[in-house]
C-alpha atoms as a PDB file:
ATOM      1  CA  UNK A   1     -20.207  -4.094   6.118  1.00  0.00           C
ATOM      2  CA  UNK A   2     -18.544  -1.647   3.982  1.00  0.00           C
ATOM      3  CA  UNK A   3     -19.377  -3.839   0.379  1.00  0.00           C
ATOM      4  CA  UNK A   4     -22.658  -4.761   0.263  1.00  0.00           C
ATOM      5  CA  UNK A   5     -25.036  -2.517   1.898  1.00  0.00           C
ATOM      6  CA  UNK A   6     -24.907   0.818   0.063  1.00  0.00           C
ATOM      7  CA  UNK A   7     -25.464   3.057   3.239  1.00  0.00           C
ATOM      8  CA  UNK A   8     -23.170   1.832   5.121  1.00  0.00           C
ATOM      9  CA  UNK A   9     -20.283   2.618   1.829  1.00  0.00           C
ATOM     10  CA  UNK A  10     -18.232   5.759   2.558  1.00  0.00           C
ATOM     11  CA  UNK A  11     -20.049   8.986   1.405  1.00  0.00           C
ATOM     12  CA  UNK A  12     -16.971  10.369  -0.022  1.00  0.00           C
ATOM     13  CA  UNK A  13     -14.526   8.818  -2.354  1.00  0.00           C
ATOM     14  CA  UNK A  14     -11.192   7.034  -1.103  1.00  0.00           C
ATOM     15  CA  UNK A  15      -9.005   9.467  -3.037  1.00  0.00           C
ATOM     16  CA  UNK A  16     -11.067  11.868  -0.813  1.00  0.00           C
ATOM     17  CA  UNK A  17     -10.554  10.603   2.524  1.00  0.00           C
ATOM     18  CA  UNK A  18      -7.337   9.919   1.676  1.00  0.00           C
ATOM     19  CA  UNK A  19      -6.405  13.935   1.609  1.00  0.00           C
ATOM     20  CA  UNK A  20      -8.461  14.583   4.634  1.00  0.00           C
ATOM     21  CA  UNK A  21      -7.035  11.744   6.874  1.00  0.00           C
ATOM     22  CA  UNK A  22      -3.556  12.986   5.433  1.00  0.00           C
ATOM     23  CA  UNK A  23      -4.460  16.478   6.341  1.00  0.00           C
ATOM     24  CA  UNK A  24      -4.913  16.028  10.313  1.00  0.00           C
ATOM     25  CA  UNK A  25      -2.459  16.807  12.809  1.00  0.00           C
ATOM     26  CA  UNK A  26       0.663  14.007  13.651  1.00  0.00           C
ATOM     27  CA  UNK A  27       1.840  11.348  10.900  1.00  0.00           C
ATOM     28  CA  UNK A  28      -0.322   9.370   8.978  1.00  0.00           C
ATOM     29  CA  UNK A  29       0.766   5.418   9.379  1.00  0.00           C
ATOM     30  CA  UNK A  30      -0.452   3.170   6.366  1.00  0.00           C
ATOM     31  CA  UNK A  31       0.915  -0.559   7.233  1.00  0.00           C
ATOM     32  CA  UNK A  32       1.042  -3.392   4.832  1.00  0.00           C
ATOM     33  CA  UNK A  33      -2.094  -5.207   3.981  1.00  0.00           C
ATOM     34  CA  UNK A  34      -1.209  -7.768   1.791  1.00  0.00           C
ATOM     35  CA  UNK A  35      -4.504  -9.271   1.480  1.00  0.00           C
ATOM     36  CA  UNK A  36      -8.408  -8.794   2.545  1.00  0.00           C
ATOM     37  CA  UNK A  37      -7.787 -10.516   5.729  1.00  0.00           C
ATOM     38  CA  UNK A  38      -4.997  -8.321   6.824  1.00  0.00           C
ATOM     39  CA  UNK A  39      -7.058  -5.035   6.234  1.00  0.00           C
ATOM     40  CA  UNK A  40      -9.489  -6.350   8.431  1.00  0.00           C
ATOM     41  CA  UNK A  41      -6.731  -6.925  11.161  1.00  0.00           C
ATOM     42  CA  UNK A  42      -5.020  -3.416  10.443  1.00  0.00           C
ATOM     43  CA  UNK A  43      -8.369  -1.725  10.946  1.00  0.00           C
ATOM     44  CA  UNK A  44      -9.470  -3.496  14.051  1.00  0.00           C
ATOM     45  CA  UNK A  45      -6.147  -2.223  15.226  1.00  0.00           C
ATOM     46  CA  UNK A  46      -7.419   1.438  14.813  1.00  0.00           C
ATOM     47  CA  UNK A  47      -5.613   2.216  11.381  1.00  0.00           C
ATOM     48  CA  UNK A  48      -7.116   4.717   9.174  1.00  0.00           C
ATOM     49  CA  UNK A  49      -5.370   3.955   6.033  1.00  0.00           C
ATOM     50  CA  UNK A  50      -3.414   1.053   4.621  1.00  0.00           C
ATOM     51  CA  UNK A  51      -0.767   0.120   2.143  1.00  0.00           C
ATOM     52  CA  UNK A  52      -0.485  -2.444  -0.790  1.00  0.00           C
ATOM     53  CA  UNK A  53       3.397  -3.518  -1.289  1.00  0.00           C
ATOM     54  CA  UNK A  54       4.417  -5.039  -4.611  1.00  0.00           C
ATOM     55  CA  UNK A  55       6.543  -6.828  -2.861  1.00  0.00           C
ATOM     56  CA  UNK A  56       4.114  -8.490  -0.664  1.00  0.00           C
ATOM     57  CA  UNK A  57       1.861  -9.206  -3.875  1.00  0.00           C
ATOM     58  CA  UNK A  58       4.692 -10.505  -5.505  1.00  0.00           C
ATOM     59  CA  UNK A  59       6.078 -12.463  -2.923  1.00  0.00           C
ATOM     60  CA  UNK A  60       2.236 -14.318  -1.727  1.00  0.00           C
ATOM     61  CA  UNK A  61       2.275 -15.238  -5.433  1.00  0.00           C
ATOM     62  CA  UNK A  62       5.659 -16.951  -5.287  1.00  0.00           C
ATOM     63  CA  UNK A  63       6.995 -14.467  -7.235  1.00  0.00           C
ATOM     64  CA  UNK A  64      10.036 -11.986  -6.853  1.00  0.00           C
ATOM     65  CA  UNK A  65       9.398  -8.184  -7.001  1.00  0.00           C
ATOM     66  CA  UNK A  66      11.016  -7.006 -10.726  1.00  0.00           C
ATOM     67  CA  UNK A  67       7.624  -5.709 -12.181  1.00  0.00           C
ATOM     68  CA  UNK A  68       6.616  -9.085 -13.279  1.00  0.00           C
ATOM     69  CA  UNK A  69       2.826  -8.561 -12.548  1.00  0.00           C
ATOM     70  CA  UNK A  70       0.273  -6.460 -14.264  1.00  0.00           C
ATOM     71  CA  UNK A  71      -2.118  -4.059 -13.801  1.00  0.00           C
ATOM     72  CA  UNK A  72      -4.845  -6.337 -13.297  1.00  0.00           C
ATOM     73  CA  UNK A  73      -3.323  -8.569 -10.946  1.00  0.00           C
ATOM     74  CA  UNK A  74      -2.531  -5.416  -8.706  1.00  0.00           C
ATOM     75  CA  UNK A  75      -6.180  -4.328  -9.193  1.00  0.00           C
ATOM     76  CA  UNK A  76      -7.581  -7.756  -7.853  1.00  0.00           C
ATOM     77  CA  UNK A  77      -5.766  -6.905  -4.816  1.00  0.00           C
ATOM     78  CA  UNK A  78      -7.191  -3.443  -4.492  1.00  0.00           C
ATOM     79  CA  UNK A  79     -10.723  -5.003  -4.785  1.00  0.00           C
ATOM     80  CA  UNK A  80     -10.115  -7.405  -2.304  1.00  0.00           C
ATOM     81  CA  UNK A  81      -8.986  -4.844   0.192  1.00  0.00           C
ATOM     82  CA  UNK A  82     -10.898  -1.920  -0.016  1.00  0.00           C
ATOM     83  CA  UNK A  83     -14.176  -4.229  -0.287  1.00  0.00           C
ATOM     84  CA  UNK A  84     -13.002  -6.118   3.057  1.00  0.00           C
ATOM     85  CA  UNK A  85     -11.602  -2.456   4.682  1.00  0.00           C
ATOM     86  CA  UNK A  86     -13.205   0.432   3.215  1.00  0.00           C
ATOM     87  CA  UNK A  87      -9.927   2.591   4.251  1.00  0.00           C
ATOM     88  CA  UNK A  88      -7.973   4.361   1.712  1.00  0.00           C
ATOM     89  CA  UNK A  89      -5.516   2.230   0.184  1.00  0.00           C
ATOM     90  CA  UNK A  90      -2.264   3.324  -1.038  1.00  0.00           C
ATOM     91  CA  UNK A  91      -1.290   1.173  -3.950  1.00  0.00           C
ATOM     92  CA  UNK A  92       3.003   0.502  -5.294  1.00  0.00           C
ATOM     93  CA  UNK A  93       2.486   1.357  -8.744  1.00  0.00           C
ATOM     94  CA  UNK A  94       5.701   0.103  -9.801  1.00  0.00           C
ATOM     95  CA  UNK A  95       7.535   1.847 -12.463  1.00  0.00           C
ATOM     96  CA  UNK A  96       3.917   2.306 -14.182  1.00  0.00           C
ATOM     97  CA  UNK A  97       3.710  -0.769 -16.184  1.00  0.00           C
ATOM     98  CA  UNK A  98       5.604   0.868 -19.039  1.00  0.00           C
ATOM     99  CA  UNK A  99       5.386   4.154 -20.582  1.00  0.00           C
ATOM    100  CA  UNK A 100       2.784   7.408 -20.554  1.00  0.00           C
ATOM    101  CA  UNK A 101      -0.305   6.248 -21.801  1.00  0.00           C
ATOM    102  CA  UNK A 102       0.671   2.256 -19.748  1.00  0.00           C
ATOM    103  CA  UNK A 103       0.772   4.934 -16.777  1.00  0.00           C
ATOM    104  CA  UNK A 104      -2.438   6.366 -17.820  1.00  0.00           C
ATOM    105  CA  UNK A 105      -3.975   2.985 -18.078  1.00  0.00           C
ATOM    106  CA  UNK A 106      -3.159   1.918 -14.679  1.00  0.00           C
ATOM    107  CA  UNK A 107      -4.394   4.816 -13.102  1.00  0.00           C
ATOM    108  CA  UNK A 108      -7.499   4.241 -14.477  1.00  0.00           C
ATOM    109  CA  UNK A 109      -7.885   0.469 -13.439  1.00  0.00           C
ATOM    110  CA  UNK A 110      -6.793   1.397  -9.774  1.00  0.00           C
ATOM    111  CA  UNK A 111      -8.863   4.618  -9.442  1.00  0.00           C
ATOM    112  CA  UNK A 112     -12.086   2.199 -10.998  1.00  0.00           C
ATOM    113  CA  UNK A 113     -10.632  -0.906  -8.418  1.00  0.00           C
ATOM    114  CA  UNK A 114     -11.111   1.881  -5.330  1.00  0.00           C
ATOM    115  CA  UNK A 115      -7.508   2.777  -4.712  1.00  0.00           C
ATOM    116  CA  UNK A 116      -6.948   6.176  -2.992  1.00  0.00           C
ATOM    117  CA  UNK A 117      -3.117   6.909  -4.164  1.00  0.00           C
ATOM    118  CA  UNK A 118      -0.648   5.262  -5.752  1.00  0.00           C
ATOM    119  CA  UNK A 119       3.179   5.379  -6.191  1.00  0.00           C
ATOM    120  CA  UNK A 120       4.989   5.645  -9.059  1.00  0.00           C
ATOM    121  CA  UNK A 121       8.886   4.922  -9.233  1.00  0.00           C
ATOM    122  CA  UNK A 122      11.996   5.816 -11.199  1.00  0.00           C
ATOM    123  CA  UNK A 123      13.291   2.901 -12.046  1.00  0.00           C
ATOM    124  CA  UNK A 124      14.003   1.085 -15.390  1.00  0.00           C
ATOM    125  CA  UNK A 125      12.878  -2.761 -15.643  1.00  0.00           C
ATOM    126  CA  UNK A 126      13.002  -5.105 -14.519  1.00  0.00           C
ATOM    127  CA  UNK A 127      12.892  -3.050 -10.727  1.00  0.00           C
ATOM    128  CA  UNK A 128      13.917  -4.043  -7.758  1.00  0.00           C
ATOM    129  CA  UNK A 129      13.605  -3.624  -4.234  1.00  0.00           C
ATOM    130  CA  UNK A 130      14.685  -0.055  -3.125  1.00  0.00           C
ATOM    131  CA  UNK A 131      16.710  -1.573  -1.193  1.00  0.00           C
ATOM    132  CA  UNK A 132      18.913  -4.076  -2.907  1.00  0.00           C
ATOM    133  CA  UNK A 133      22.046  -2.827  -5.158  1.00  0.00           C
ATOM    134  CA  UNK A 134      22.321  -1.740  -8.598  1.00  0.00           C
ATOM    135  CA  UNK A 135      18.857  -0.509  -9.518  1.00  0.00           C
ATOM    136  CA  UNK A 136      18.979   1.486 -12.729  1.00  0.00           C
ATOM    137  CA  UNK A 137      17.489   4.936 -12.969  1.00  0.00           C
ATOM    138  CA  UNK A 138      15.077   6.314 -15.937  1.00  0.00           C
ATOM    139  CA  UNK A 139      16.206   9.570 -17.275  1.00  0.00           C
ATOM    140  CA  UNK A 140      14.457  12.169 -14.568  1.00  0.00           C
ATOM    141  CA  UNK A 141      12.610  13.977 -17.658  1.00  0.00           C
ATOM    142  CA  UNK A 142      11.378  10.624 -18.411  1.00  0.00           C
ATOM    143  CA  UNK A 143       9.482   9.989 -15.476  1.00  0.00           C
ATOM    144  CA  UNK A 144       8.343  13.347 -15.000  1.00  0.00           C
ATOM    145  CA  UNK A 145       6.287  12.819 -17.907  1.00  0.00           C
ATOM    146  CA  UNK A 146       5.132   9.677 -16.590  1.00  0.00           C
ATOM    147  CA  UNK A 147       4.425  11.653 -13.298  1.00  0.00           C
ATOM    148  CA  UNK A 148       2.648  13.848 -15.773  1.00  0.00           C
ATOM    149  CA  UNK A 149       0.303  11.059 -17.351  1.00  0.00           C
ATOM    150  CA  UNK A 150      -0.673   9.948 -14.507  1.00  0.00           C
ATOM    151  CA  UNK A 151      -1.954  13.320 -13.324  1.00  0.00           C
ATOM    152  CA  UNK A 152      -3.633  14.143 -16.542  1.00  0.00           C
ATOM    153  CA  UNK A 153      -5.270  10.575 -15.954  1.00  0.00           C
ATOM    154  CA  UNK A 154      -6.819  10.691 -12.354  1.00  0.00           C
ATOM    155  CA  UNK A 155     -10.299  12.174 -11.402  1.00  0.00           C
ATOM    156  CA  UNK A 156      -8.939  12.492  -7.962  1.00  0.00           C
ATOM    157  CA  UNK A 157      -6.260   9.883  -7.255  1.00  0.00           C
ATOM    158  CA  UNK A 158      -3.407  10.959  -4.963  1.00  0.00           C
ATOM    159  CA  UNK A 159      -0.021  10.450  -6.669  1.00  0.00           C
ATOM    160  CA  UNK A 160       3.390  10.109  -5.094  1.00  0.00           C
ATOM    161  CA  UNK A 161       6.373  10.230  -6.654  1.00  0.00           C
ATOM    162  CA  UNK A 162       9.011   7.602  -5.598  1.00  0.00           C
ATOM    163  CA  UNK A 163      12.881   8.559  -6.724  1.00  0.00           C
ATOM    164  CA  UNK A 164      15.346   5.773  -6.146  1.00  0.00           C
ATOM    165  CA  UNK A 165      18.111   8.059  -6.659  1.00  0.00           C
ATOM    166  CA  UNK A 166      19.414   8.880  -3.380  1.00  0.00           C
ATOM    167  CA  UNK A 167      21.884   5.703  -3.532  1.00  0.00           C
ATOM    168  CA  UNK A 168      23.297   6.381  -6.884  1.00  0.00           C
ATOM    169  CA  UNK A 169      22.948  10.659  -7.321  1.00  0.00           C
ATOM    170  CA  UNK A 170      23.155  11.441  -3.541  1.00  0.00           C
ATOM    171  CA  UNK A 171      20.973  13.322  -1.700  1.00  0.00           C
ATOM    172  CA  UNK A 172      21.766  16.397  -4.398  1.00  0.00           C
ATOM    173  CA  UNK A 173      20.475  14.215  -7.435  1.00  0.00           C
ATOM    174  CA  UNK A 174      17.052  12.486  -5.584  1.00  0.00           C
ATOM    175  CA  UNK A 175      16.145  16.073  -4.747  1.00  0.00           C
ATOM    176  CA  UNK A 176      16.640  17.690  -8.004  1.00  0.00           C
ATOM    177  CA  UNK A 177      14.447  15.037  -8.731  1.00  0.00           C
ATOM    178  CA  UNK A 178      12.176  15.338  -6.494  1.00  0.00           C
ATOM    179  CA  UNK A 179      11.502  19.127  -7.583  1.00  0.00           C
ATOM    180  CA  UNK A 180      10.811  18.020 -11.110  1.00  0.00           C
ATOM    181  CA  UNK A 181       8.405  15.658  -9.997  1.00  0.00           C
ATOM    182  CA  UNK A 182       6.337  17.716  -7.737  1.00  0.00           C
ATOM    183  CA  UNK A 183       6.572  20.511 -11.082  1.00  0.00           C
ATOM    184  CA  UNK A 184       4.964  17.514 -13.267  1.00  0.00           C
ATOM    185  CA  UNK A 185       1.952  16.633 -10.835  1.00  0.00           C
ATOM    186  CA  UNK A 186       2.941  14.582  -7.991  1.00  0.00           C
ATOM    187  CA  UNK A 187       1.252  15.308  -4.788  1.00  0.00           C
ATOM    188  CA  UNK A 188       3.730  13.996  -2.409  1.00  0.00           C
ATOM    189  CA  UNK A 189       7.559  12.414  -2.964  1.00  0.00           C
ATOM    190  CA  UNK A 190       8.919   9.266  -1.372  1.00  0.00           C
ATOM    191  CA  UNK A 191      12.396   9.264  -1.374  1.00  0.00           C
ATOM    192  CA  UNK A 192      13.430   5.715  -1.031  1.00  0.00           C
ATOM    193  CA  UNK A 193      16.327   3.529   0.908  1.00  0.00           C
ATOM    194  CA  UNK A 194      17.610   6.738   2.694  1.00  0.00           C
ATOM    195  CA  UNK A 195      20.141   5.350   5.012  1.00  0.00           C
ATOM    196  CA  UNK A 196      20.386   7.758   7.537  1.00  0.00           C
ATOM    197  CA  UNK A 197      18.631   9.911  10.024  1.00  0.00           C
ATOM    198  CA  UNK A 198      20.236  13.066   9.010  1.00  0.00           C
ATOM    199  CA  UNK A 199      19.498  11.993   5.339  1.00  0.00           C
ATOM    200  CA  UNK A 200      15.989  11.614   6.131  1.00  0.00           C
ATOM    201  CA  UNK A 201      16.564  15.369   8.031  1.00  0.00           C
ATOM    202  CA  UNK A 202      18.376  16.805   4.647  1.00  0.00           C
ATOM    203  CA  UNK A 203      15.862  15.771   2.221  1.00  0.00           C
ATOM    204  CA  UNK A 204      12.994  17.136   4.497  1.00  0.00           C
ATOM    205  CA  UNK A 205      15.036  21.084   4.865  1.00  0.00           C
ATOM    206  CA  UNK A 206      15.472  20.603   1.066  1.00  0.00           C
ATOM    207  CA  UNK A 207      11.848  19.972  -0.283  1.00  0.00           C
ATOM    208  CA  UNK A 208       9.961  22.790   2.477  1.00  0.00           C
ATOM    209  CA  UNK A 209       6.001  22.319   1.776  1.00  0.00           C
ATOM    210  CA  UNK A 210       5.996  18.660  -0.599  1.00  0.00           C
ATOM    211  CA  UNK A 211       4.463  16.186   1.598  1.00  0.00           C
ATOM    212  CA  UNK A 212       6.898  13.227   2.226  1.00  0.00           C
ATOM    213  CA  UNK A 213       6.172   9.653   2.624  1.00  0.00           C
ATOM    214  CA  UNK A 214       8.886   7.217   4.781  1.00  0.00           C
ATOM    215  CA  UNK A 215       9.504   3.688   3.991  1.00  0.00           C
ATOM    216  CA  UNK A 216      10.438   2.119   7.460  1.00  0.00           C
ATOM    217  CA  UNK A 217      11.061  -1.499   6.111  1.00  0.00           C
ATOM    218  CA  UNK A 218      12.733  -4.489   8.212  1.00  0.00           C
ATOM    219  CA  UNK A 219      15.892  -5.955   6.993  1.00  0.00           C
ATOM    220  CA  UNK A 220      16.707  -2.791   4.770  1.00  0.00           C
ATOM    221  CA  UNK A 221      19.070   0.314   4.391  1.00  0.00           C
ATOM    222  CA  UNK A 222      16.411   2.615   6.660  1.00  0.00           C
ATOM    223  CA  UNK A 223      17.444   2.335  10.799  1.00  0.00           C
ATOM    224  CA  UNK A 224      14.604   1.198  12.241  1.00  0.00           C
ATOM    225  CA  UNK A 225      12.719   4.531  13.466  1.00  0.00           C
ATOM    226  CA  UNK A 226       9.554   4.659  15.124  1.00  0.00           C
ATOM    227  CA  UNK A 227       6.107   6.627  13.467  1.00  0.00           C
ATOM    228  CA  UNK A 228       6.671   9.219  16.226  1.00  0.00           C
ATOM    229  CA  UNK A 229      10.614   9.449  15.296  1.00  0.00           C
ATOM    230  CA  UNK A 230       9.226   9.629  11.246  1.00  0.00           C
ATOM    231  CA  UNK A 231       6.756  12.647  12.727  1.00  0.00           C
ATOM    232  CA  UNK A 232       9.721  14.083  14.502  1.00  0.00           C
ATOM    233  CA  UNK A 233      11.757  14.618  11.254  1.00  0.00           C
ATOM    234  CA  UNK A 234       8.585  16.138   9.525  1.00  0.00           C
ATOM    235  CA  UNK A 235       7.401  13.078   7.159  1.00  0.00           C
ATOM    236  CA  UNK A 236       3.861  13.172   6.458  1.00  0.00           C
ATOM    237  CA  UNK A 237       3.278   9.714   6.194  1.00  0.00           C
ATOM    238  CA  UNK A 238       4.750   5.867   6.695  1.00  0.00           C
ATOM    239  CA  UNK A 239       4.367   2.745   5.633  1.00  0.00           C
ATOM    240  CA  UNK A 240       5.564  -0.518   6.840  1.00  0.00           C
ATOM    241  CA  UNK A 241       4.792  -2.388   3.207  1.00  0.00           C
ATOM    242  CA  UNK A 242       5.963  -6.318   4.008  1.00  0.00           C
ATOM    243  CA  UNK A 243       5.545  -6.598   7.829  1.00  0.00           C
ATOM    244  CA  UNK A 244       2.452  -8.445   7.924  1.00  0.00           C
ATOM    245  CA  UNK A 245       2.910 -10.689   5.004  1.00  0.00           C
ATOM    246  CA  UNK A 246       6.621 -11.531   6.885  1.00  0.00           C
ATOM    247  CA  UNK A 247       5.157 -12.791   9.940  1.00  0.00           C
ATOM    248  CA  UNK A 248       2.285 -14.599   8.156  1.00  0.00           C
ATOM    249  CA  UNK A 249       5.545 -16.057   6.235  1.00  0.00           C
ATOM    250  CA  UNK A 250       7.173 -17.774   9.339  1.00  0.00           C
ATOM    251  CA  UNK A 251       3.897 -18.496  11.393  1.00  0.00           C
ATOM    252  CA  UNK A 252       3.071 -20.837   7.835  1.00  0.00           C
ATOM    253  CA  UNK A 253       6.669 -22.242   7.274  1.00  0.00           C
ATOM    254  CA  UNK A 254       6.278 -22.857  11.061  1.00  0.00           C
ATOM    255  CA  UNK A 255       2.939 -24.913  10.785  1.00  0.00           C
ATOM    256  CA  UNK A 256       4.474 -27.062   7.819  1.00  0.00           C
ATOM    257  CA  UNK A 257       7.442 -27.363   9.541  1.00  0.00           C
ATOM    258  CA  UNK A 258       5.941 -29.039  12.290  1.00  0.00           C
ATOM    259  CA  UNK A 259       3.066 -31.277  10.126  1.00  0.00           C
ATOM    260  CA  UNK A 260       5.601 -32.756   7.817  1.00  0.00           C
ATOM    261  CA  UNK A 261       7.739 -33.790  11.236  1.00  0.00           C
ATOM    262  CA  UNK A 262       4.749 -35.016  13.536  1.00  0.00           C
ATOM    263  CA  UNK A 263       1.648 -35.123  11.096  1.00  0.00           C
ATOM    264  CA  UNK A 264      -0.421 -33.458  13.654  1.00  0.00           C
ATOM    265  CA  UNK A 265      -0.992 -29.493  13.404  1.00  0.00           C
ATOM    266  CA  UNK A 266      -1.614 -30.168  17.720  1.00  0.00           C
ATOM    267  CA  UNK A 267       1.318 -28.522  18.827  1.00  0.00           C
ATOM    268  CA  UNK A 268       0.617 -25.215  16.471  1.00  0.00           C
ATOM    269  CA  UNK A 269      -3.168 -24.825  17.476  1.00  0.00           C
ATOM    270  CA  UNK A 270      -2.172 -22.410  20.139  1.00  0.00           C
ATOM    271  CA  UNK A 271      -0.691 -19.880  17.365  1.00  0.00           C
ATOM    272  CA  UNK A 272      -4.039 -20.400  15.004  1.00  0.00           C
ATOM    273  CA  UNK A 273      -6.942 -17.822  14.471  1.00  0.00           C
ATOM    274  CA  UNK A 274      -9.574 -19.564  16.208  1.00  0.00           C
ATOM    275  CA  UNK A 275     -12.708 -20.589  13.927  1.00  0.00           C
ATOM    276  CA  UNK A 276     -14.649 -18.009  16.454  1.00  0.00           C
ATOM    277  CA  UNK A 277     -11.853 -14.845  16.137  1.00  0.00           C
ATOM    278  CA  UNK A 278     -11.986 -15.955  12.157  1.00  0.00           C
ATOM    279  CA  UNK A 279     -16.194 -15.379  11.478  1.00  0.00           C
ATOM    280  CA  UNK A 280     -15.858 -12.616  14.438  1.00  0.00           C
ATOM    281  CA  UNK A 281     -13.143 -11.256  11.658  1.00  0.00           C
ATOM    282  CA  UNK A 282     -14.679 -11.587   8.220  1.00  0.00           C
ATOM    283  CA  UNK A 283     -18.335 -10.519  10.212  1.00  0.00           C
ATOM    284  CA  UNK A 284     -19.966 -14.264   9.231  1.00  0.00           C
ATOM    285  CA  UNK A 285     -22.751 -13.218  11.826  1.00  0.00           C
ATOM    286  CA  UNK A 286     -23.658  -9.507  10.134  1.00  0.00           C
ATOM    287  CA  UNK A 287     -23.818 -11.338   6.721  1.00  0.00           C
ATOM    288  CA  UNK A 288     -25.667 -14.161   7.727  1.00  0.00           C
ATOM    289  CA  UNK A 289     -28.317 -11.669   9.487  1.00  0.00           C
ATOM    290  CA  UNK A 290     -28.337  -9.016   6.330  1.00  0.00           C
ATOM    291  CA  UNK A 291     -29.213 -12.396   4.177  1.00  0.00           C
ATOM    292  CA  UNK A 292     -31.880 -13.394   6.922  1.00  0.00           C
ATOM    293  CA  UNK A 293     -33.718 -10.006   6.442  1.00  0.00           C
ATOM    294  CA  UNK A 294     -33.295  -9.364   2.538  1.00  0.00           C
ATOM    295  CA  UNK A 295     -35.697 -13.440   2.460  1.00  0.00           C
ATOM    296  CA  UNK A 296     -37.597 -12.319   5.170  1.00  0.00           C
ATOM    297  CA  UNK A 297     -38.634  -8.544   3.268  1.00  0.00           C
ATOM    298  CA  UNK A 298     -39.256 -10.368  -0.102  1.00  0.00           C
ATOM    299  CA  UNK A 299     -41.856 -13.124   1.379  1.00  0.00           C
ATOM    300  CA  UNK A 300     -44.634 -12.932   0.351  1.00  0.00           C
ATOM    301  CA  UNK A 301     -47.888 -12.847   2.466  1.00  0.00           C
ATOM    302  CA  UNK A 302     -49.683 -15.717   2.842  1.00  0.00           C
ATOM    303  CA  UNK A 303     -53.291 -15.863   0.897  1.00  0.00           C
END
């Protein structure tokens, strides 16, 4: 019960744990959580950190991913999941939110919502997927000084620099990038939409000793490469930022599907959490008991 009952809170901060789970041998694999619910899952699964895709905020609010939300939107989410989890959470940033001190700001608001790192991207708005066509690129000095707010900004907040520039500049241009970056403060770089193994190979010989993160997304420009394949090539970490919220997708467009057609949810109870795996989930039980003994110690004795 990593919310409510003080000693059982981490003892160090996420940011924290963040650098020391990142720090241990082999690659460390932050899937998409795109909600409380799915952190729980993810960490009943044995995960040790997770990931919070704009994408998959975005897309649960019926919205598309070109920076339309703000700052506190995103840092509702980051509540929601690092009360549920208590695992560092590594938060899509976006392009910032705007410029230096907007960058500033939202470093801030996620550090103070419990985020562990965050990404920031070179983009211009209105963004897009890393992975869809004609994304347009901020001058590279310009977001090295937003790299550079948002360093002078954090108490101890990982950053991660993400360059989109590998589609438009080549390999030559993202790294260049990359190195200016990593001059201005970032911690690690995630070069995005590489489409290739031996790109993936090339940017990790040019960049020796900057930490890399890997975006293995479905239905993108990556080939689909397993964690161990990612470890292979020398990434530091991956993410896999929509998975979750995809199959949640179809398993609910499934279950409407078949209501509006029968008006019976019978045939779809077989793919439902049951009401016993849901309170064995969200820990009804352990909160039910801590509420038992908080009334029980505050009685008072009879006269």
């Amino acid at each position: 019960m990593p919310y409510l009952v003080a000693n059982d809170l981490p003892d160090r901060p996420a940011p924290a744990r963040f650098r020391a789970a990142l720090a241990r041998p082999g690659i460390y694999r932050l899937p998409g959580a795109h909600n409380g619910m799915a952190a729980l899952q993810a960490k009943a699964a044995g995960f040790q950190g997770l990931y919070l895709s704009g994408a998959a905020m975005t897309a649960q609010m019926g919205l598309p991913d070109l920076g339309i939300i703000t700052v506190d939107e995103v840092a509702f989410f980051i509540r929601q999941i690092a009360r549920a989890s208590g695992l560092p959470l590594l938060v899509d940033g976006d392009t910032g939110y705007g410029e230096a001190l907007n960058v500033m700001h939202m470093v801030r608001c996620f550090e103070e919502a419990g985020a562990a790192a965050v990404h920031l991207e070179d983009q211009l708005l209105p963004k897009k997927c890393g992975h869809l066509n004609d994304k347009k690129l901020a001058r590279p000095e310009d977001m090295a000084a937003k790299v550079a707010a948002a360093a002078r900004a954090r108490r101890d907040l990982f950053i991660i620099a993400r360059t989109d520039a590998a589609a438009s500049e080549g390999i030559e241009g993202a790294v260049a990038r990359a190195k200016l970056y990593v001059e201005a403060g970032a911690d690690a770089i995630f070069p995005e939409a590489l489409t290739s193994v031996e790109m993936f190979r090339e940017v990790r010989a040019r960049l020796p000793g900057v930490k890399l993160l890997a975006n293995m997304t479905e239905f993108g420009r990556t080939p689909a490469l397993t964690a161990a394949e990612f470890q292979d090539l020398g990434y530091d970490m991956v993410i896999w930022p929509v998975s979750s919220l995809r199959v949640a997708n179809k398993a609910q467009e499934r279950l409407y599907a078949e209501l509006a057609r029968s008006g019976s949810t019978a045939r779809q109870i077989p793919e439902m959490q049951t009401r016993a795996e849901l309170y064995e989930t969200i820990g009804l039980n352990a909160y039910e008991s801590l509420d038992r003994s908080i009334v029980a110690s505050l009685a008072p004795e009879p006269v």
